[in-house]
N, C-alpha and C. Protein backbone atom coordinates (compact mmCIF):
# COMPACT_ATOMS: atom_id res chain seq x y z
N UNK A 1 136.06 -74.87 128.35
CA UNK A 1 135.55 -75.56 129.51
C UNK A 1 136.74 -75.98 130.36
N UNK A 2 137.05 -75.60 131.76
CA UNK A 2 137.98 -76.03 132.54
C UNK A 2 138.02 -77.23 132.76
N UNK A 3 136.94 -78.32 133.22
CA UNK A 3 136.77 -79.67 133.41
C UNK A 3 135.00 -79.81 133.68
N UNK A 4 135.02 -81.12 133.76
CA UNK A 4 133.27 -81.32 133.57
C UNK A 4 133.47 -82.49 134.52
N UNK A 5 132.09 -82.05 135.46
CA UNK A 5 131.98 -82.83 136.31
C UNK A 5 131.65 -84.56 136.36
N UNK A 6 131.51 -84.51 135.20
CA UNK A 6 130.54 -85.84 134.62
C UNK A 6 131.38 -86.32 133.62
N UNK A 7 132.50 -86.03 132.75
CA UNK A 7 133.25 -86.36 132.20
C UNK A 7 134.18 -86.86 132.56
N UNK A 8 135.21 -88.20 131.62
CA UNK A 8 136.67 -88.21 131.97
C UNK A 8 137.53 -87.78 131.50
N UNK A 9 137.11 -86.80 131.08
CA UNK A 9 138.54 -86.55 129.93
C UNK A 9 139.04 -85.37 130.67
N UNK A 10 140.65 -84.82 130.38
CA UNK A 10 141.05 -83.88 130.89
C UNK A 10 140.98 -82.88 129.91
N UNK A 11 140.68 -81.58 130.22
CA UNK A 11 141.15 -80.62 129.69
C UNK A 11 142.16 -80.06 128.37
N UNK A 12 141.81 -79.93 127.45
CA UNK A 12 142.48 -79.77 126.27
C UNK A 12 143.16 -78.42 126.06
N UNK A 13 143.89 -78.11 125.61
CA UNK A 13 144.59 -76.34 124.83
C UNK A 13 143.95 -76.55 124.19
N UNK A 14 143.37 -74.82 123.68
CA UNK A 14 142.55 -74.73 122.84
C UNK A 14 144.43 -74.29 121.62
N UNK A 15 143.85 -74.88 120.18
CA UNK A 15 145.33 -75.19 119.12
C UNK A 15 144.45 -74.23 118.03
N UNK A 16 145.15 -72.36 118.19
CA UNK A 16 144.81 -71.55 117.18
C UNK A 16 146.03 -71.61 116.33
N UNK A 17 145.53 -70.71 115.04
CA UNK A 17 146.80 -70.93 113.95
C UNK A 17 146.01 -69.20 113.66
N UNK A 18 147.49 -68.40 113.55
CA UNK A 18 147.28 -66.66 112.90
C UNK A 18 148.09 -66.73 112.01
N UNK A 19 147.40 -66.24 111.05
CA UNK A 19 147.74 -65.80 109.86
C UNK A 19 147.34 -64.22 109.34
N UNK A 20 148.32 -64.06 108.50
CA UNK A 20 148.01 -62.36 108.72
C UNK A 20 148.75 -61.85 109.28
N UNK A 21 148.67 -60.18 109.75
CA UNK A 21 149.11 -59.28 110.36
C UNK A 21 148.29 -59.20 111.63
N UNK A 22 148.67 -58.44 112.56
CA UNK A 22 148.04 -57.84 113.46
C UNK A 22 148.33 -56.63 113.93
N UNK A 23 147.64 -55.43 113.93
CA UNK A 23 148.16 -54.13 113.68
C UNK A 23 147.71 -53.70 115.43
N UNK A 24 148.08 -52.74 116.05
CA UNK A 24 148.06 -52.27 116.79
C UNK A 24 148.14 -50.77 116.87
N UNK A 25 147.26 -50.08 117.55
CA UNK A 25 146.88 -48.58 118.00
C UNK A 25 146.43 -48.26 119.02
N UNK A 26 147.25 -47.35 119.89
CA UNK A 26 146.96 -47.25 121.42
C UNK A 26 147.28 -45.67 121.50
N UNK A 27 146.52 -45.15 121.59
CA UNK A 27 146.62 -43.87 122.21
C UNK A 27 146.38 -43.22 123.89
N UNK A 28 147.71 -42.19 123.92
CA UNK A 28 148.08 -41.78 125.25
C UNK A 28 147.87 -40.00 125.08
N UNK A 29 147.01 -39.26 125.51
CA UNK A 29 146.89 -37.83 124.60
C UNK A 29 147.23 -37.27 123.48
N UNK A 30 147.99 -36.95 122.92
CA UNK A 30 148.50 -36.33 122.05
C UNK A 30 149.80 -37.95 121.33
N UNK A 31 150.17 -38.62 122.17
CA UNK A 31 150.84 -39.79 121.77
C UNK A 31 149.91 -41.17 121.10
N UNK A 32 150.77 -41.85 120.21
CA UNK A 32 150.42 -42.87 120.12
C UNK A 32 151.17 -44.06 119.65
N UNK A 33 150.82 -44.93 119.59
CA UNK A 33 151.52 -46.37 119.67
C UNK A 33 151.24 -47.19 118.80
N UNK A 34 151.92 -47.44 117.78
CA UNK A 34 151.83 -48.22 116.30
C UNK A 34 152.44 -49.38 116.36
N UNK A 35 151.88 -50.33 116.01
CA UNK A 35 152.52 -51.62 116.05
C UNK A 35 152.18 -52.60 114.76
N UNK A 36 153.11 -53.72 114.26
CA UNK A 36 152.49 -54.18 113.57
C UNK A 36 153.03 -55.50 114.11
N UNK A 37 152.83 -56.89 113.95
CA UNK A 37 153.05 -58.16 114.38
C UNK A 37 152.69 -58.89 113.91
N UNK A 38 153.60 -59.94 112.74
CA UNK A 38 153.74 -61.05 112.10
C UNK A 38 153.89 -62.42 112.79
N UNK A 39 153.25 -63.35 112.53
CA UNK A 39 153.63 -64.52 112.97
C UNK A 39 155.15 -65.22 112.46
N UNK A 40 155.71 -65.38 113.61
CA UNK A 40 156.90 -66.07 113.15
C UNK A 40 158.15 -64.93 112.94
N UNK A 41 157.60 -63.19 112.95
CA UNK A 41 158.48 -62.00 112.65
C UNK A 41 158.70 -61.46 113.88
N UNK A 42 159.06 -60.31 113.31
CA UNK A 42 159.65 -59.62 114.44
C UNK A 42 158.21 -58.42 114.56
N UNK A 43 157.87 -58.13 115.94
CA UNK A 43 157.40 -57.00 115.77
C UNK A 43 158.01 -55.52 115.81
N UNK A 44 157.35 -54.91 114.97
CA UNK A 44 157.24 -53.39 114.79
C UNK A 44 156.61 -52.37 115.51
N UNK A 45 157.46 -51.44 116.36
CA UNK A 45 156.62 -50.46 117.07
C UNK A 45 157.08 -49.46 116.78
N UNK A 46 156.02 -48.61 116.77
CA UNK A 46 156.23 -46.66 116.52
C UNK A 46 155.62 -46.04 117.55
N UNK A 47 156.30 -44.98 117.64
CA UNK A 47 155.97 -43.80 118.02
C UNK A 47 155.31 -42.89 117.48
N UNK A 48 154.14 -42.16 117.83
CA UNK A 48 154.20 -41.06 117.15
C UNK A 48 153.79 -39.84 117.74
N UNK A 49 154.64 -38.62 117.57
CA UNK A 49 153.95 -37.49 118.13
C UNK A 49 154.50 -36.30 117.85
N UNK A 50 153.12 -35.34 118.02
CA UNK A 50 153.72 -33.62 117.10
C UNK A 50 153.52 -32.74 118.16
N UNK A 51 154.59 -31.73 118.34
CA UNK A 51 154.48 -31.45 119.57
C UNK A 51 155.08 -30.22 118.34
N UNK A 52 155.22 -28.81 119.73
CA UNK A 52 155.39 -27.09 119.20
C UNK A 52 155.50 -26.82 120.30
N UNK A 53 156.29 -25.67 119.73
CA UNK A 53 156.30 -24.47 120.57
C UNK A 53 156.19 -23.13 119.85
N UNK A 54 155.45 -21.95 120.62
CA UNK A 54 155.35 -20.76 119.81
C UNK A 54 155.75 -19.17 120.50
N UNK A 55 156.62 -18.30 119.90
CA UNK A 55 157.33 -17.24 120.69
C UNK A 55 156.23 -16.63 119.55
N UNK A 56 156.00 -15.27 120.35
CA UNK A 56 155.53 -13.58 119.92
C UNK A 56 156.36 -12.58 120.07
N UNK A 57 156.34 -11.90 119.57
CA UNK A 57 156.90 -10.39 120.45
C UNK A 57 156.67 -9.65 118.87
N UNK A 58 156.58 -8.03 119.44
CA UNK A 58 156.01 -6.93 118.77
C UNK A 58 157.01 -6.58 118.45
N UNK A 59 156.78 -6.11 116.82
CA UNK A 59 157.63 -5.54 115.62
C UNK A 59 157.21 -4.54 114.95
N UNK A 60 157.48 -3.35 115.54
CA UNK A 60 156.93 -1.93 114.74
C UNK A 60 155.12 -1.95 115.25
N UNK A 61 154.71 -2.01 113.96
CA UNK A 61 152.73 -1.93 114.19
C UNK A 61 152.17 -3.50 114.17
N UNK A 62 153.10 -4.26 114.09
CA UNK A 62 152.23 -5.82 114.26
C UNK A 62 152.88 -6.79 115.00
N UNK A 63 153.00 -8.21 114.94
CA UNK A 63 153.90 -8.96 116.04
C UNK A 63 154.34 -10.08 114.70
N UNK A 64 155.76 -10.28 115.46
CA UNK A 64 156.60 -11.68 114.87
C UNK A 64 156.04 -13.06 115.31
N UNK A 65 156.10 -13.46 114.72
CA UNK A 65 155.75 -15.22 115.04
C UNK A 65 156.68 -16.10 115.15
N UNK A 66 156.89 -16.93 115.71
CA UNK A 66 157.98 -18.04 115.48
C UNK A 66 157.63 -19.07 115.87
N UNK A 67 156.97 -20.18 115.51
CA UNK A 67 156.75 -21.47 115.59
C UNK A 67 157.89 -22.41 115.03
N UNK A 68 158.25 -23.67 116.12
CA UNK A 68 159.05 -24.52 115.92
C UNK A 68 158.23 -25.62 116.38
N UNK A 69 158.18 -26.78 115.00
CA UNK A 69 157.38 -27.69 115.14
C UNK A 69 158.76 -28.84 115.17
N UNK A 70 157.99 -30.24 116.41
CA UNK A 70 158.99 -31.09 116.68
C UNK A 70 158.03 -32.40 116.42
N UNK A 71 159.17 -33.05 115.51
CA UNK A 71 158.38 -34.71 115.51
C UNK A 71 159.04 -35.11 116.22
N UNK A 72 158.23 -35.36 117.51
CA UNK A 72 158.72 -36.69 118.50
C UNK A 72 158.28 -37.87 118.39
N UNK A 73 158.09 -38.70 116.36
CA UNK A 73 158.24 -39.68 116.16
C UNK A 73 159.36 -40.44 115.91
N UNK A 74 159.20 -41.60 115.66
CA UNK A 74 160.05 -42.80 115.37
C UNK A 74 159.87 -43.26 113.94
N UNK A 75 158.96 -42.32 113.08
CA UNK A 75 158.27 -42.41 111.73
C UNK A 75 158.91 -40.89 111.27
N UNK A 76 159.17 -40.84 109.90
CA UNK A 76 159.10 -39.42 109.23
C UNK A 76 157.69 -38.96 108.88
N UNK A 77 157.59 -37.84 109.12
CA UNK A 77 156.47 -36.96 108.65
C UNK A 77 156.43 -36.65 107.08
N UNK A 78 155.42 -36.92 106.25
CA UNK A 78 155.42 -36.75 105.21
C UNK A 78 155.73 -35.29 104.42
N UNK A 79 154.23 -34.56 105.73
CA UNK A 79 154.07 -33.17 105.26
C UNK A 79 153.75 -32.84 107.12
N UNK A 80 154.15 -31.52 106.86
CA UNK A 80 153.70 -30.91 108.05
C UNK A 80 153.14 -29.57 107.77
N UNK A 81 152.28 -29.20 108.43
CA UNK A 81 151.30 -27.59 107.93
C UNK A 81 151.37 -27.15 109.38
N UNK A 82 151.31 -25.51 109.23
CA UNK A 82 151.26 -24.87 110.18
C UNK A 82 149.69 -23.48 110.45
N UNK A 83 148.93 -24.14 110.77
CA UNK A 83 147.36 -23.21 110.85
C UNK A 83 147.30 -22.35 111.73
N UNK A 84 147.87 -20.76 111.05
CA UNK A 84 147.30 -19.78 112.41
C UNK A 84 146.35 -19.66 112.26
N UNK A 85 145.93 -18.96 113.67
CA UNK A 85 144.52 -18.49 114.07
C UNK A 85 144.31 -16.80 113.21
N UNK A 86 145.56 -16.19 112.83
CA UNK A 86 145.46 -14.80 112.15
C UNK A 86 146.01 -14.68 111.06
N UNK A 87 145.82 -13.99 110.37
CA UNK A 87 146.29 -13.37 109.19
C UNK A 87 147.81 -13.27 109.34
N UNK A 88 148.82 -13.52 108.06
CA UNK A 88 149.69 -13.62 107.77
C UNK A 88 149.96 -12.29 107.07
N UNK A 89 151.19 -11.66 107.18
CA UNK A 89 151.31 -10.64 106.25
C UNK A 89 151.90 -11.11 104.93
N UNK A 90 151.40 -10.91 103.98
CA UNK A 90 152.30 -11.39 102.37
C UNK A 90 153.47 -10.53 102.49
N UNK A 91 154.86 -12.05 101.80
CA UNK A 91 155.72 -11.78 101.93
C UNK A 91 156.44 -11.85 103.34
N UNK A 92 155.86 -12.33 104.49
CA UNK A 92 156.49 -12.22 105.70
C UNK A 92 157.12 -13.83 105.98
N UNK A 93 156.31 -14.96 105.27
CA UNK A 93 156.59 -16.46 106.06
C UNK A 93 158.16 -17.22 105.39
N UNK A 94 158.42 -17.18 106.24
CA UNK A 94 159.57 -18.30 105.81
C UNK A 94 159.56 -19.75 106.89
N UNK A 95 159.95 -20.22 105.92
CA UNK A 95 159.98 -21.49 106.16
C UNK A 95 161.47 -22.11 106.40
N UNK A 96 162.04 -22.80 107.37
CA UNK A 96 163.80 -22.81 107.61
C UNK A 96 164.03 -21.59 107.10
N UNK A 97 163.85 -20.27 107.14
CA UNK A 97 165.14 -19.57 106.70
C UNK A 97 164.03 -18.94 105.48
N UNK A 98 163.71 -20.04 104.73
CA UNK A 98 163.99 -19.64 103.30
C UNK A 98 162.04 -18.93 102.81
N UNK A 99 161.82 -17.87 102.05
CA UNK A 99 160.63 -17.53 101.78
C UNK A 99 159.60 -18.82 101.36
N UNK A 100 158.58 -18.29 102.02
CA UNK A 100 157.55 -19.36 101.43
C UNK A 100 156.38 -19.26 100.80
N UNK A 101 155.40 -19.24 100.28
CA UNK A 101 153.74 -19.24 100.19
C UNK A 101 152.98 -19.45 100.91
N UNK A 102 152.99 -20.79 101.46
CA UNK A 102 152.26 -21.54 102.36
C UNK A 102 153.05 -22.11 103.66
N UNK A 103 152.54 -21.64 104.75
CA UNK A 103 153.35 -22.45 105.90
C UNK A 103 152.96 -23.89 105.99
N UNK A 104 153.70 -24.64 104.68
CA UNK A 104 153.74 -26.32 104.70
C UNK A 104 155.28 -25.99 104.74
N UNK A 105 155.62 -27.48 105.04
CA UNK A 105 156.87 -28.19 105.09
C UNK A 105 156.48 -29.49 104.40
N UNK A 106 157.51 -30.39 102.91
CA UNK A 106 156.72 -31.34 102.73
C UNK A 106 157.49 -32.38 103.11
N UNK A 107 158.28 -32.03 104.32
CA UNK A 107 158.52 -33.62 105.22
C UNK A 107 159.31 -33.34 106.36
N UNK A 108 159.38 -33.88 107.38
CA UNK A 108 160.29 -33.47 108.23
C UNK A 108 160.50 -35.32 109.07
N UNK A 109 161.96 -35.13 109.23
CA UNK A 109 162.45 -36.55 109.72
C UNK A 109 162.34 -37.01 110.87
N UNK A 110 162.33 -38.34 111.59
CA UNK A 110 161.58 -38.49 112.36
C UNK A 110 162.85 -38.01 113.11
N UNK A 111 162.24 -37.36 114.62
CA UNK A 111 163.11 -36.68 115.79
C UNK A 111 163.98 -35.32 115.07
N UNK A 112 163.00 -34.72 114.20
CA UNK A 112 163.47 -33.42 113.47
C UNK A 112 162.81 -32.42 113.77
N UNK A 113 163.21 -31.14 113.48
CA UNK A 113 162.21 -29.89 113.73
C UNK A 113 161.94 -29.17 112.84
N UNK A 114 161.50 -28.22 113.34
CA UNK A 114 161.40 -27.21 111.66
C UNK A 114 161.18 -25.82 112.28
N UNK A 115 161.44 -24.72 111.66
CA UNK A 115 161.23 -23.01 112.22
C UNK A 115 160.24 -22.84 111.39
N UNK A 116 159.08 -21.98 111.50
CA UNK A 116 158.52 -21.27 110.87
C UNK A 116 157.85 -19.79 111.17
N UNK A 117 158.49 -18.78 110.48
CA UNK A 117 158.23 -17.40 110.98
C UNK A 117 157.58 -17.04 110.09
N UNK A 118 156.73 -15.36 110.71
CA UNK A 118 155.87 -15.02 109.92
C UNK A 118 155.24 -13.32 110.86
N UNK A 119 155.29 -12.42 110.21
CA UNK A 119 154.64 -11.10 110.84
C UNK A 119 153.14 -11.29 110.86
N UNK A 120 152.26 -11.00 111.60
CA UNK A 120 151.06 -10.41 111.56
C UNK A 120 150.99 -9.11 111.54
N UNK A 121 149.46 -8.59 111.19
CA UNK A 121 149.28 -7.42 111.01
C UNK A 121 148.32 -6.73 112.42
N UNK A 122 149.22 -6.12 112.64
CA UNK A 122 148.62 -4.67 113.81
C UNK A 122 147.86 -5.03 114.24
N UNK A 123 147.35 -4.96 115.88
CA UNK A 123 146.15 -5.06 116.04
C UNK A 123 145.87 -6.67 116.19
N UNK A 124 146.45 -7.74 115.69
CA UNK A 124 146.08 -9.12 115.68
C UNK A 124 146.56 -9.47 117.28
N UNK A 125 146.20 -10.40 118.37
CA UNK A 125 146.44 -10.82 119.06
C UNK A 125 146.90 -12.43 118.80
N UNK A 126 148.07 -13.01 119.57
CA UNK A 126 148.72 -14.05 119.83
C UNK A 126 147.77 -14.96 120.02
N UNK A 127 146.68 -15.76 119.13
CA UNK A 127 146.17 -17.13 118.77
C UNK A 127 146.29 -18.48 119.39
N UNK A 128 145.72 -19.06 118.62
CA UNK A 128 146.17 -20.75 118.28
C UNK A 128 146.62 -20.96 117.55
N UNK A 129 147.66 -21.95 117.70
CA UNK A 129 147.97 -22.31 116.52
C UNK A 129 147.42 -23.84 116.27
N UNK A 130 147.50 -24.50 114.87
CA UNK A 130 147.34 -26.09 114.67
C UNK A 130 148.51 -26.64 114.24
N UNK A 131 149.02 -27.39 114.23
CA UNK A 131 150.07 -28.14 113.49
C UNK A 131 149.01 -29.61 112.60
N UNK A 132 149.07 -29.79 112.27
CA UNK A 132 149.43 -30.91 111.22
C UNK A 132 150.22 -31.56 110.33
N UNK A 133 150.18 -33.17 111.00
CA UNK A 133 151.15 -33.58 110.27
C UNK A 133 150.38 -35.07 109.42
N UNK A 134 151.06 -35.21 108.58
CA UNK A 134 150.63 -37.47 107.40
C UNK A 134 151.99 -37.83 107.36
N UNK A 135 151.30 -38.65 108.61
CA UNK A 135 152.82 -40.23 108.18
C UNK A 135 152.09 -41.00 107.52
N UNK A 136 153.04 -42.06 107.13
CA UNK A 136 152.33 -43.43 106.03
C UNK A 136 152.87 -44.40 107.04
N UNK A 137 152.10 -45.58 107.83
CA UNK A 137 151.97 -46.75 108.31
C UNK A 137 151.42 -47.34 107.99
N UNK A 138 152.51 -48.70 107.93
CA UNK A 138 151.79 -49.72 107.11
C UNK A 138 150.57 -49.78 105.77
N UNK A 139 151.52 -49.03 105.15
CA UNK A 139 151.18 -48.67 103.78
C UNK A 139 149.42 -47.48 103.74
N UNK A 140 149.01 -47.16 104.97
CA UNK A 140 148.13 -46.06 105.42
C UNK A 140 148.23 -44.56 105.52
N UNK A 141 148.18 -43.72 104.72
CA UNK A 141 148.47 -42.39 105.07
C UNK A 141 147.35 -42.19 105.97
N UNK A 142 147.90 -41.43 106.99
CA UNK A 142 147.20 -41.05 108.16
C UNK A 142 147.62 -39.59 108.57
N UNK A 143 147.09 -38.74 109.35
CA UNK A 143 147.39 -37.55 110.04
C UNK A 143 147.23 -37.31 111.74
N UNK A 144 148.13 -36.69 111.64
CA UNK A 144 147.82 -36.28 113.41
C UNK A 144 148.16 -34.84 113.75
N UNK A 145 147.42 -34.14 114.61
CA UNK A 145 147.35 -32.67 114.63
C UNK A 145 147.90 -32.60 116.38
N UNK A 146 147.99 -31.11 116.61
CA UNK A 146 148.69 -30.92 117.91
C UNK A 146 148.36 -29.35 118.30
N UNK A 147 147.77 -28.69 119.30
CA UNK A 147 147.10 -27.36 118.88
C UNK A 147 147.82 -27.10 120.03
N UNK A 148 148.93 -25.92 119.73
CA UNK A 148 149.56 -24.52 120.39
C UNK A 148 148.99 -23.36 120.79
């Protein structure tokens, strides 16, 4: 109540007391905004965001792939996965460099990247791709995806 017409009294502060955390989440497209805020602490803000890029070009009877995935967080990525839209040839994916099974990565640091190559077979056309990535905030595993 600002003041009362019929009253004498003035106007009081309203006297809250927080206890607890207070977490914060704000999303901007593909970005978002992590916060956490203690009474009496310091607050905590993150960043988070998974961003790519993807080259093609034709190799004999099928095409090369090259995806480079970028955390443009302020958090490390736990795991990061890479979902084409086509068939993989066995034996073609590496991961940094090195052969793989599965186009996972099981962490990449925050403001880090990663290569991941891979042949398709003949005939496949240049896709979508997905990225996925799980950070842990504030003790939450969570995921966030980013489609190339």
């Amino acid at each position: 109540m600002d003041h009362c017409v019929f009253c004498l009294h003035r106007p009081e502060p309203l006297l809250c007391r927080w206890e607890g955390e207070l977490r914060l989440e704000a999303a901007d497209g593909p970005r978002r905004l992590l916060g956490v805020f203690s009474p009496g602490g310091e607050a905590l803000l993150h960043f988070v965001e998974l961003a790519g890029e993807t080259r093609t070009w034709p190799d004999g009877d099928g095409l090369v792939r090259a995806v480079t995935v970028c955390n443009r967080s302020s958090l490390p990525l736990d795991r990061v996965e890479v979902v084409p839209d086509g068939a993989i040839e066995p034996g073609s994916l590496r991961v940094e460099g090195a052969p793989a099974e599965t186009p996972e990565l099981a962490g990449l640091a925050a403001g880090g990247q990663a290569l991941f190559t891979w042949r398709e077979p003949a005939g496949d056309t240049a896709g979508t791709i997905l990225l996925r990535g799980r950070y842990t905030f504030a003790g939450q595993e969570r995921e966030i995806t980013c489609r190339l």
